[in-house]
PDB file of N, CA and C in Angstrom:
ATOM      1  N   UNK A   1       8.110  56.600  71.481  1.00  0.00           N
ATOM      2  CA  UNK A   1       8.779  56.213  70.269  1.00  0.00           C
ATOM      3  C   UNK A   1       7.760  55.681  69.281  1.00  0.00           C
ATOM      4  N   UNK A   2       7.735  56.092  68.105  1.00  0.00           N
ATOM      5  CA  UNK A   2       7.003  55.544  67.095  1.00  0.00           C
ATOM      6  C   UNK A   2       7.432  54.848  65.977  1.00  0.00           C
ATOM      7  N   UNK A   3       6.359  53.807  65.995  1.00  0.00           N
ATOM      8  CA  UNK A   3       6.662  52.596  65.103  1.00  0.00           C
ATOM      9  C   UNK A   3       6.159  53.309  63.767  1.00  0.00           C
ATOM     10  N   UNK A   4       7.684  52.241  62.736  1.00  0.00           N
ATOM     11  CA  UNK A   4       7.479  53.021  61.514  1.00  0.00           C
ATOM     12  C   UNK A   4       6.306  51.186  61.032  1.00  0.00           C
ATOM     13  N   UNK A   5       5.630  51.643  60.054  1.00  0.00           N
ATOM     14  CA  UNK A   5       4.401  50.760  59.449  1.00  0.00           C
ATOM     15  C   UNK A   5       5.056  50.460  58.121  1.00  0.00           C
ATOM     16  N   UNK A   6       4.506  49.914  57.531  1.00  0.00           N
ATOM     17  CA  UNK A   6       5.100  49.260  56.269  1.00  0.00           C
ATOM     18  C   UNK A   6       4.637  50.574  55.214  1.00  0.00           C
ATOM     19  N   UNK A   7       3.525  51.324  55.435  1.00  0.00           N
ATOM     20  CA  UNK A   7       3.031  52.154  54.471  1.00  0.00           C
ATOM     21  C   UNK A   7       4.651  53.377  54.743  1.00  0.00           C
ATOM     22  N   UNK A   8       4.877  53.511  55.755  1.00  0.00           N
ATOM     23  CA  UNK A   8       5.563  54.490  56.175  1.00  0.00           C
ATOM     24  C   UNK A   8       7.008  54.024  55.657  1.00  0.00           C
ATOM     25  N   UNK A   9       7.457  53.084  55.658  1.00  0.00           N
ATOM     26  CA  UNK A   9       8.385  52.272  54.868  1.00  0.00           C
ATOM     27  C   UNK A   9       8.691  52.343  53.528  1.00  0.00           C
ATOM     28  N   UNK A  10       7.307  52.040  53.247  1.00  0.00           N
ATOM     29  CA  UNK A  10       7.404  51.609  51.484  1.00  0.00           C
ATOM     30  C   UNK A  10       7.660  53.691  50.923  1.00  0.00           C
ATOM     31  N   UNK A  11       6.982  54.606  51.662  1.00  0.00           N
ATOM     32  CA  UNK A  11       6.823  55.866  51.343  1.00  0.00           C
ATOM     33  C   UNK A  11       8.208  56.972  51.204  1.00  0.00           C
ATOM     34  N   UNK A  12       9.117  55.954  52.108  1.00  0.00           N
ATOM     35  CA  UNK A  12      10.386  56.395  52.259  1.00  0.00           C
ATOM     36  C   UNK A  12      11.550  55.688  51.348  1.00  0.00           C
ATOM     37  N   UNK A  13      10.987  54.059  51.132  1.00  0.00           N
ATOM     38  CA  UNK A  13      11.633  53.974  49.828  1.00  0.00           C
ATOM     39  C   UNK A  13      11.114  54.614  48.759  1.00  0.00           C
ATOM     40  N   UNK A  14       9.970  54.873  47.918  1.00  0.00           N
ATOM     41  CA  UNK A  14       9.666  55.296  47.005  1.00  0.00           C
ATOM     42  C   UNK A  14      10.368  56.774  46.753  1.00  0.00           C
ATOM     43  N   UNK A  15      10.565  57.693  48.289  1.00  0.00           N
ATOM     44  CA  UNK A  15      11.106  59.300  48.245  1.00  0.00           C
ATOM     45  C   UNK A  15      12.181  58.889  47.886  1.00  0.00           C
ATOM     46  N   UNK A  16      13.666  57.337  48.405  1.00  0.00           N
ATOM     47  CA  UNK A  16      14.731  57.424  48.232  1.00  0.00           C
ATOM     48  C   UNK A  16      14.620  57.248  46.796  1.00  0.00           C
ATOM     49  N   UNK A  17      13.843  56.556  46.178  1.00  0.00           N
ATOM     50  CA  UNK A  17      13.994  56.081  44.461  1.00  0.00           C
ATOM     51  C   UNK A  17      13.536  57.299  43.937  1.00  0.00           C
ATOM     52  N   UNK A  18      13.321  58.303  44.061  1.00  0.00           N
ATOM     53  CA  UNK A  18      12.842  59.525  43.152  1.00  0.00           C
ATOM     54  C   UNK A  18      13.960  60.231  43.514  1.00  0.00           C
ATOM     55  N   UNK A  19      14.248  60.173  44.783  1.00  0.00           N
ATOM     56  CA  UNK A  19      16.052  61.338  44.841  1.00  0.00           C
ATOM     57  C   UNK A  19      16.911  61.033  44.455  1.00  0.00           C
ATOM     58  N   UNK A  20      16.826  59.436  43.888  1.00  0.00           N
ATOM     59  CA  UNK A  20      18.011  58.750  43.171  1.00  0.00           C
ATOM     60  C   UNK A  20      18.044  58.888  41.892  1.00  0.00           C
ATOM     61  N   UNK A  21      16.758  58.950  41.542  1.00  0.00           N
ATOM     62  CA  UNK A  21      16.615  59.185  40.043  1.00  0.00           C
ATOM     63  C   UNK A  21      16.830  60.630  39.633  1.00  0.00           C
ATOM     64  N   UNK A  22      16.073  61.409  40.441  1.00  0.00           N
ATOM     65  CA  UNK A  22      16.891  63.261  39.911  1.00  0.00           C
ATOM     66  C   UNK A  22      18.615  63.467  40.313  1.00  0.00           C
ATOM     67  N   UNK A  23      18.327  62.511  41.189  1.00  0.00           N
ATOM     68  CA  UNK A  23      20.717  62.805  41.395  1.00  0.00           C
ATOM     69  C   UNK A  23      21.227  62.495  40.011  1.00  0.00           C
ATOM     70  N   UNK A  24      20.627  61.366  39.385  1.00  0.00           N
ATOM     71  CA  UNK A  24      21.116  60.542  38.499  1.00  0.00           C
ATOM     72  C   UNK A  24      20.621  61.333  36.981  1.00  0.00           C
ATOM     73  N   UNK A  25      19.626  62.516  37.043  1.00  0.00           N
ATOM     74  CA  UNK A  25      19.644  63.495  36.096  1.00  0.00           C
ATOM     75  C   UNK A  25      20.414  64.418  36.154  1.00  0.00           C
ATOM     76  N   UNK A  26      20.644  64.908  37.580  1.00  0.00           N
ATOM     77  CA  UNK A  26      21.345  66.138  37.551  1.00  0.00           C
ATOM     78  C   UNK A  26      22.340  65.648  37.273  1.00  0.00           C
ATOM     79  N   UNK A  27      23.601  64.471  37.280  1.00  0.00           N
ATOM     80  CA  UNK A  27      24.296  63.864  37.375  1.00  0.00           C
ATOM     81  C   UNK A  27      24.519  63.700  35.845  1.00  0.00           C
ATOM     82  N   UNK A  28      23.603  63.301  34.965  1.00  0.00           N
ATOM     83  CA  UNK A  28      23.890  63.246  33.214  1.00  0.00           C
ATOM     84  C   UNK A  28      24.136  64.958  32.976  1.00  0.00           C
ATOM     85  N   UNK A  29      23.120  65.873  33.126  1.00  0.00           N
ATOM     86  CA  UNK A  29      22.965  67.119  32.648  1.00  0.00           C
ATOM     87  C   UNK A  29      24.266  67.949  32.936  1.00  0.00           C
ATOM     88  N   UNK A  30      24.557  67.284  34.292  1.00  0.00           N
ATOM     89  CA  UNK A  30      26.160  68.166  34.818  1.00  0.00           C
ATOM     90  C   UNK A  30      27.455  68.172  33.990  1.00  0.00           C
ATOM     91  N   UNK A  31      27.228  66.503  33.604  1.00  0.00           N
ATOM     92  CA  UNK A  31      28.308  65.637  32.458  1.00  0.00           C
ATOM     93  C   UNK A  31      28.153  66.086  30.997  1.00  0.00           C
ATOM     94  N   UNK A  32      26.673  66.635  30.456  1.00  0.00           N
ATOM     95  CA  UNK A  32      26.772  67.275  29.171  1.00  0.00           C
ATOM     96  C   UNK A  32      27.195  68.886  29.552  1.00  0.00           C
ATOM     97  N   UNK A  33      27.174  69.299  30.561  1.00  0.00           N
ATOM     98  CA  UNK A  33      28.007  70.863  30.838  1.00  0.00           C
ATOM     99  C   UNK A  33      29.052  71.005  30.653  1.00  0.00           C
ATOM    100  N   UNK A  34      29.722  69.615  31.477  1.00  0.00           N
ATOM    101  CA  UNK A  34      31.048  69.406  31.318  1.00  0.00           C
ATOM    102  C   UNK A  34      31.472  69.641  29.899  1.00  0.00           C
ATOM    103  N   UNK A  35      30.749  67.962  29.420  1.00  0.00           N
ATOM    104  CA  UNK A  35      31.379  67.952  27.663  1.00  0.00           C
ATOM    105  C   UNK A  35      31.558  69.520  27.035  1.00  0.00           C
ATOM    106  N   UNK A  36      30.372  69.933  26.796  1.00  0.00           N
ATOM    107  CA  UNK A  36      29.793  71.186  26.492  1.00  0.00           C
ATOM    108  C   UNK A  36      31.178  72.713  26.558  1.00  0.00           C
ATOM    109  N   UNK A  37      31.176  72.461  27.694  1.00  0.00           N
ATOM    110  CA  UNK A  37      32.323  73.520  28.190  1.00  0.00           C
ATOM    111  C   UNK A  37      33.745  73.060  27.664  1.00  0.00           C
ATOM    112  N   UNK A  38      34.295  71.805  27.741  1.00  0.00           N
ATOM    113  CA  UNK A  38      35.188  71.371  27.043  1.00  0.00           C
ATOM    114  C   UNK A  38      35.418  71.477  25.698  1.00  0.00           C
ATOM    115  N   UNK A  39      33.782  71.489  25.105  1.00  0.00           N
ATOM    116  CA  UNK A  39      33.928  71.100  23.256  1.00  0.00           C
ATOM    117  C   UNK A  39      34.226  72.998  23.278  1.00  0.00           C
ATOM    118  N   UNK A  40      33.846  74.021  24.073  1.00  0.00           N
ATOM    119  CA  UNK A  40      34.177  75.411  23.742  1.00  0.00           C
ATOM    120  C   UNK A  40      34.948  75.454  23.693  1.00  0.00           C
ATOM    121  N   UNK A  41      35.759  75.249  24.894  1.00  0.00           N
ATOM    122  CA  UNK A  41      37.509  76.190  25.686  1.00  0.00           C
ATOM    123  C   UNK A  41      38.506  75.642  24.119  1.00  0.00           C
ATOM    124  N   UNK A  42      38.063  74.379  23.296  1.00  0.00           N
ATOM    125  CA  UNK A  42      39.043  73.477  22.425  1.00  0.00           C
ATOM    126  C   UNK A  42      38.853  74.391  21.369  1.00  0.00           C
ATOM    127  N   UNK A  43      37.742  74.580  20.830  1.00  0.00           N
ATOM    128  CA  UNK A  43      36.902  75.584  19.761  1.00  0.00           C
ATOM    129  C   UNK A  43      37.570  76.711  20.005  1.00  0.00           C
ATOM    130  N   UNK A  44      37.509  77.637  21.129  1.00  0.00           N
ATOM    131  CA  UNK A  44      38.509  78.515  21.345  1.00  0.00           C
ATOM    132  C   UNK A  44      39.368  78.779  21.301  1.00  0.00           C
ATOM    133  N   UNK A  45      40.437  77.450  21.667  1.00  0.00           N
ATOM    134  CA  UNK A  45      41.293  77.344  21.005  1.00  0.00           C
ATOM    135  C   UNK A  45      42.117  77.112  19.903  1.00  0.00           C
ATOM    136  N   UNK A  46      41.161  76.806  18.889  1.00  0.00           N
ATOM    137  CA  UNK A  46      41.030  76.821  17.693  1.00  0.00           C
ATOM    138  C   UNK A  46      41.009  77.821  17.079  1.00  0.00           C
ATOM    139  N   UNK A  47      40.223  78.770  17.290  1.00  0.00           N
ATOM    140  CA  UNK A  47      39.528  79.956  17.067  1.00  0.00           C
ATOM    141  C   UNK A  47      40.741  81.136  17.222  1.00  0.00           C
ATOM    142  N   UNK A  48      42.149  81.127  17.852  1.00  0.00           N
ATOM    143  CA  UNK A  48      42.606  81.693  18.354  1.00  0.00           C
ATOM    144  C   UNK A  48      44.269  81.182  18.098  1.00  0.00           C
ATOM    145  N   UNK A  49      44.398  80.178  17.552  1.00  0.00           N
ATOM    146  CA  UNK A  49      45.079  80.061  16.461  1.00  0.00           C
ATOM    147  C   UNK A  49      45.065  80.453  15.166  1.00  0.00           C
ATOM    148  N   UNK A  50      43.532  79.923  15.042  1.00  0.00           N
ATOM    149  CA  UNK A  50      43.744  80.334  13.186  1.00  0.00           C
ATOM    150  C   UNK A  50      43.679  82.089  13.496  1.00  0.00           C
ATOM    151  N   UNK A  51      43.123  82.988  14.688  1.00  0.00           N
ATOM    152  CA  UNK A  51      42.872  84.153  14.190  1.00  0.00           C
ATOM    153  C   UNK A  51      44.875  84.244  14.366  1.00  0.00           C
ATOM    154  N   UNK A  52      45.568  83.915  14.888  1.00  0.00           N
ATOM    155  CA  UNK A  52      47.414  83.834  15.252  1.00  0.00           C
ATOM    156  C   UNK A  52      47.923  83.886  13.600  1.00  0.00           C
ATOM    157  N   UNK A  53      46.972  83.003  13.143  1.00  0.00           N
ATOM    158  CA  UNK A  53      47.954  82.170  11.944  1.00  0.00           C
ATOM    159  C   UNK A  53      47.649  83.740  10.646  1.00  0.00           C
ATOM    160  N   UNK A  54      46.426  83.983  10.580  1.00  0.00           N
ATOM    161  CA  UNK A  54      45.990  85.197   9.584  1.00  0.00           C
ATOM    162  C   UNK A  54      46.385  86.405   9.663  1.00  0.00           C
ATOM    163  N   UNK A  55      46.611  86.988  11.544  1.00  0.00           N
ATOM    164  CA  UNK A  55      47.290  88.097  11.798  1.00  0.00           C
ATOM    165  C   UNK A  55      48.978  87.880  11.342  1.00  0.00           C
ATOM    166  N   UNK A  56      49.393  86.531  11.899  1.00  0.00           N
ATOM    167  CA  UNK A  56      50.924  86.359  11.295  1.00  0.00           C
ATOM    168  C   UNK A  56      51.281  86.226   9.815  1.00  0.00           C
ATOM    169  N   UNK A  57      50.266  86.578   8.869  1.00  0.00           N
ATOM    170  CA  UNK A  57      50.516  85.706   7.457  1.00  0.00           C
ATOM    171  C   UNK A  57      51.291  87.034   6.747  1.00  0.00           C
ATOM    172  N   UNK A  58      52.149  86.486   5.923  1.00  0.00           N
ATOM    173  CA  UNK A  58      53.204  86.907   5.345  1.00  0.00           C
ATOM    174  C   UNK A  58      52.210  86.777   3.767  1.00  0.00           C
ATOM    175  N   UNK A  59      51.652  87.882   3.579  1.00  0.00           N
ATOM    176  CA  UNK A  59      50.658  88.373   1.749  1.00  0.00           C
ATOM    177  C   UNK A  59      51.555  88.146   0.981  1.00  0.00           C
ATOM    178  N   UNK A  60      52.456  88.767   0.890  1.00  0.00           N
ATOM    179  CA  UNK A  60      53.688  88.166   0.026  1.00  0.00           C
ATOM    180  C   UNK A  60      53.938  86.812  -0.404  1.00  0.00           C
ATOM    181  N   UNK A  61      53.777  86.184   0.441  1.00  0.00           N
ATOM    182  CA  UNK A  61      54.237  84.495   0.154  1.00  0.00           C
ATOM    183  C   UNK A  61      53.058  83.788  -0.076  1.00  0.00           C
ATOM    184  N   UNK A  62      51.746  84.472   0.358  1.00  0.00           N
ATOM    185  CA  UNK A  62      50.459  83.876   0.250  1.00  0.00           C
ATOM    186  C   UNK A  62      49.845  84.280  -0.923  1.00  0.00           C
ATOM    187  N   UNK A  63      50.430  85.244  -1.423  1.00  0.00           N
ATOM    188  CA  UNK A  63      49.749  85.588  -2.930  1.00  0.00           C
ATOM    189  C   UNK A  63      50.627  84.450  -4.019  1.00  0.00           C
ATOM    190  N   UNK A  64      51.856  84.421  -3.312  1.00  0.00           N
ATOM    191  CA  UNK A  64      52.576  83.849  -4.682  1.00  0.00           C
ATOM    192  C   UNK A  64      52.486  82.489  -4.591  1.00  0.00           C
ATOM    193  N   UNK A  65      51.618  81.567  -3.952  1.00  0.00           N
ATOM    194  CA  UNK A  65      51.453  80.645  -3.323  1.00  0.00           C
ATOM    195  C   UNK A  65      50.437  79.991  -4.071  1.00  0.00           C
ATOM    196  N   UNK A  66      49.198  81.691  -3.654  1.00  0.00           N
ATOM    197  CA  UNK A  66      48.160  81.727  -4.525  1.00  0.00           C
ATOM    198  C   UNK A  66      48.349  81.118  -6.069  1.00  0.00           C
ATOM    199  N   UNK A  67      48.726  82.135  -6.293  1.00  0.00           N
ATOM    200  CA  UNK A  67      49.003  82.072  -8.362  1.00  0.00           C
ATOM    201  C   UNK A  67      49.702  80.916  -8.511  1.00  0.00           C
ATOM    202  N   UNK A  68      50.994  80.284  -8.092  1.00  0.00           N
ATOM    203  CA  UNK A  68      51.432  79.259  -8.468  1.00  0.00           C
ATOM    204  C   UNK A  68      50.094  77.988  -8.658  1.00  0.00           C
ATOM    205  N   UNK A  69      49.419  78.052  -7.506  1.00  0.00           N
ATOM    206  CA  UNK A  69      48.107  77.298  -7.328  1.00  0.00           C
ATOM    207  C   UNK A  69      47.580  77.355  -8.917  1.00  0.00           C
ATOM    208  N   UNK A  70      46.920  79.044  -8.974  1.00  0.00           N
ATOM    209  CA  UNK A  70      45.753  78.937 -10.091  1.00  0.00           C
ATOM    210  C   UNK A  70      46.392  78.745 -11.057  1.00  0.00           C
ATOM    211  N   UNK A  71      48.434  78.924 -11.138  1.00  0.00           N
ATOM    212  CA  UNK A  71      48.701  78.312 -12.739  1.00  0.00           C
ATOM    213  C   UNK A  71      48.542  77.099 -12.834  1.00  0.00           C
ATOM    214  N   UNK A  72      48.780  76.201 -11.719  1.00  0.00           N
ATOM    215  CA  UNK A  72      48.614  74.736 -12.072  1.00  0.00           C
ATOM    216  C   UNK A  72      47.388  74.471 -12.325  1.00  0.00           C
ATOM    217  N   UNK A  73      46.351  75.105 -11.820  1.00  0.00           N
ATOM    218  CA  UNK A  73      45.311  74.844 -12.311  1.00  0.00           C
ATOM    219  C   UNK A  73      44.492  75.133 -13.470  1.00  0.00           C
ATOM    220  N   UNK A  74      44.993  75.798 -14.027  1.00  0.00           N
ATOM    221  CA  UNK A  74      44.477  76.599 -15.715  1.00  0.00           C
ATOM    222  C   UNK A  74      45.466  75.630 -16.216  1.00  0.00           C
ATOM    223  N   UNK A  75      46.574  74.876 -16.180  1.00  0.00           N
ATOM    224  CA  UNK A  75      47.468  74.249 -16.903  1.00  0.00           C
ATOM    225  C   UNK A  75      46.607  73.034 -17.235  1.00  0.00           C
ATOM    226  N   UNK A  76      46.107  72.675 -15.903  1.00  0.00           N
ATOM    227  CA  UNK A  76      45.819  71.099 -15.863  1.00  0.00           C
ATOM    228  C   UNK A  76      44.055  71.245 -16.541  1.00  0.00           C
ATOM    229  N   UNK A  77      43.609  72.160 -16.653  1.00  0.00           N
ATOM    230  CA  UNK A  77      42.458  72.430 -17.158  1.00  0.00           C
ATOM    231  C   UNK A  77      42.789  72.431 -18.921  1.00  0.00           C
ATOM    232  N   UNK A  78      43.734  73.248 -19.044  1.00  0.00           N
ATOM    233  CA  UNK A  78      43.615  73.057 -20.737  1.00  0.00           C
ATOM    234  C   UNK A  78      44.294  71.686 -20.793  1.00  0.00           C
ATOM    235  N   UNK A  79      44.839  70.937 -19.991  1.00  0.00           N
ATOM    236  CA  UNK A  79      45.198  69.577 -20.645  1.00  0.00           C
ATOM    237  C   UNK A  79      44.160  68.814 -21.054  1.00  0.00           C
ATOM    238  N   UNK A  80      43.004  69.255 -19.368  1.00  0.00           N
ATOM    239  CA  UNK A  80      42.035  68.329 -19.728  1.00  0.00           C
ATOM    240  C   UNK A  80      41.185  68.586 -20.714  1.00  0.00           C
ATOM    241  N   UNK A  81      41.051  69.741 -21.032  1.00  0.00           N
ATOM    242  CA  UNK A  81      40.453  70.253 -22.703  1.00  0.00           C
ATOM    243  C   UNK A  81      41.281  69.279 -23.356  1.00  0.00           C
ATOM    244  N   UNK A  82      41.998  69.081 -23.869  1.00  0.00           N
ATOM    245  CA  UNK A  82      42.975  68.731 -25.031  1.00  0.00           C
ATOM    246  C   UNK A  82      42.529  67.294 -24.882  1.00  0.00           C
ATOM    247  N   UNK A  83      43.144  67.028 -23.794  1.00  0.00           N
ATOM    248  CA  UNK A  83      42.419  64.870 -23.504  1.00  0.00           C
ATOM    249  C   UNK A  83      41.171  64.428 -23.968  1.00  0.00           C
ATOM    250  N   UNK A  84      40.130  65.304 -23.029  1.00  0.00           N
ATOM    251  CA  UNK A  84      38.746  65.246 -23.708  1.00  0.00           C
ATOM    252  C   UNK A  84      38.154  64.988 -24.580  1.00  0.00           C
ATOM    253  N   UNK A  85      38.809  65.919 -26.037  1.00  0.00           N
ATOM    254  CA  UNK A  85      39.032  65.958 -26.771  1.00  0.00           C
ATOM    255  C   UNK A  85      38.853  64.785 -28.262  1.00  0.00           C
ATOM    256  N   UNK A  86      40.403  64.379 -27.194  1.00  0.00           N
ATOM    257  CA  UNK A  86      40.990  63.017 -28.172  1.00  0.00           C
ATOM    258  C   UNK A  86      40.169  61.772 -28.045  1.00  0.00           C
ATOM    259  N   UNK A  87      40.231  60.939 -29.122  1.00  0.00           N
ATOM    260  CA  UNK A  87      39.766  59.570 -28.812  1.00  0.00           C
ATOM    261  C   UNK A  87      40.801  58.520 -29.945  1.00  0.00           C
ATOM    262  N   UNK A  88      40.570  57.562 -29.769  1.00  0.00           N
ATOM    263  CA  UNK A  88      41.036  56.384 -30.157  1.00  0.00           C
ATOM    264  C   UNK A  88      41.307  56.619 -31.432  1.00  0.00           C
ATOM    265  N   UNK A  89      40.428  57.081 -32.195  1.00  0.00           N
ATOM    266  CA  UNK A  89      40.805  57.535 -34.078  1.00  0.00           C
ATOM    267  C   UNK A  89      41.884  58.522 -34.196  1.00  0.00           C
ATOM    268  N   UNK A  90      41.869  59.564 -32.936  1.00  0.00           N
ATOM    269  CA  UNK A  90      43.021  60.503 -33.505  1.00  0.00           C
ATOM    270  C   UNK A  90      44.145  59.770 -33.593  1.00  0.00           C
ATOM    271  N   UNK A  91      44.275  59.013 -32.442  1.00  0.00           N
ATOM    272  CA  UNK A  91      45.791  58.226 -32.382  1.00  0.00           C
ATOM    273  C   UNK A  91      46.215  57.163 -33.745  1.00  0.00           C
ATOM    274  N   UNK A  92      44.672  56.621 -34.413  1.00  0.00           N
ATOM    275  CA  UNK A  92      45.394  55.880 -35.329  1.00  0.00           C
ATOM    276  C   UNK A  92      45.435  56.551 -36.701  1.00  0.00           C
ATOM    277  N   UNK A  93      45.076  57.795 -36.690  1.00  0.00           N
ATOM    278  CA  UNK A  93      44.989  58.585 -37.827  1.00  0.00           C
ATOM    279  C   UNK A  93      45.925  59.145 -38.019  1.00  0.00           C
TER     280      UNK A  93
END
């Protein structure tokens, strides 16, 4: 039977503290796979709605949706021409 020595000791803690420390990498790197794979499958699912929502879209209602949009917006544009415009003298003139 052989006696373990202190060199033989200390050599076997030092191997356990280096296998603890790569467990404890592989162990982070596994956990950003995880995240990683999670932030996809969600993205995917994302991805696979909106392509749901564009194949389901009704042009008809999205054009007129459209234009109602750009009239309010050419409306509110010549107002703001017109406001711009004005100042304090027009009103008391």
């Amino acid at each position: 039977m052989t006696l373990l020595t202190a060199d033989t000791l200390t050599d076997i803690d030092s191997a356990m503290n280096k296998i603890l420390t790569l467990r404890a990498d592989v162990g982070s790197r596994l956990r950003a796979v995880d995240d990683q794979r999670a932030t996809n499958e969600s993205f995917g699912l994302v991805l696979a709605k909106e392509q749901a929502d564009l194949m389901d879209l009704d042009y008809t209602e999205a054009i007129s949706r459209f234009n109602q949009q750009l009239l309010a917006l050419q409306a509110s544009e010549q107002v703001f021409a017109k406001v711009q415009g004005l100042s304090l003298f027009d009103y008391l003139g």
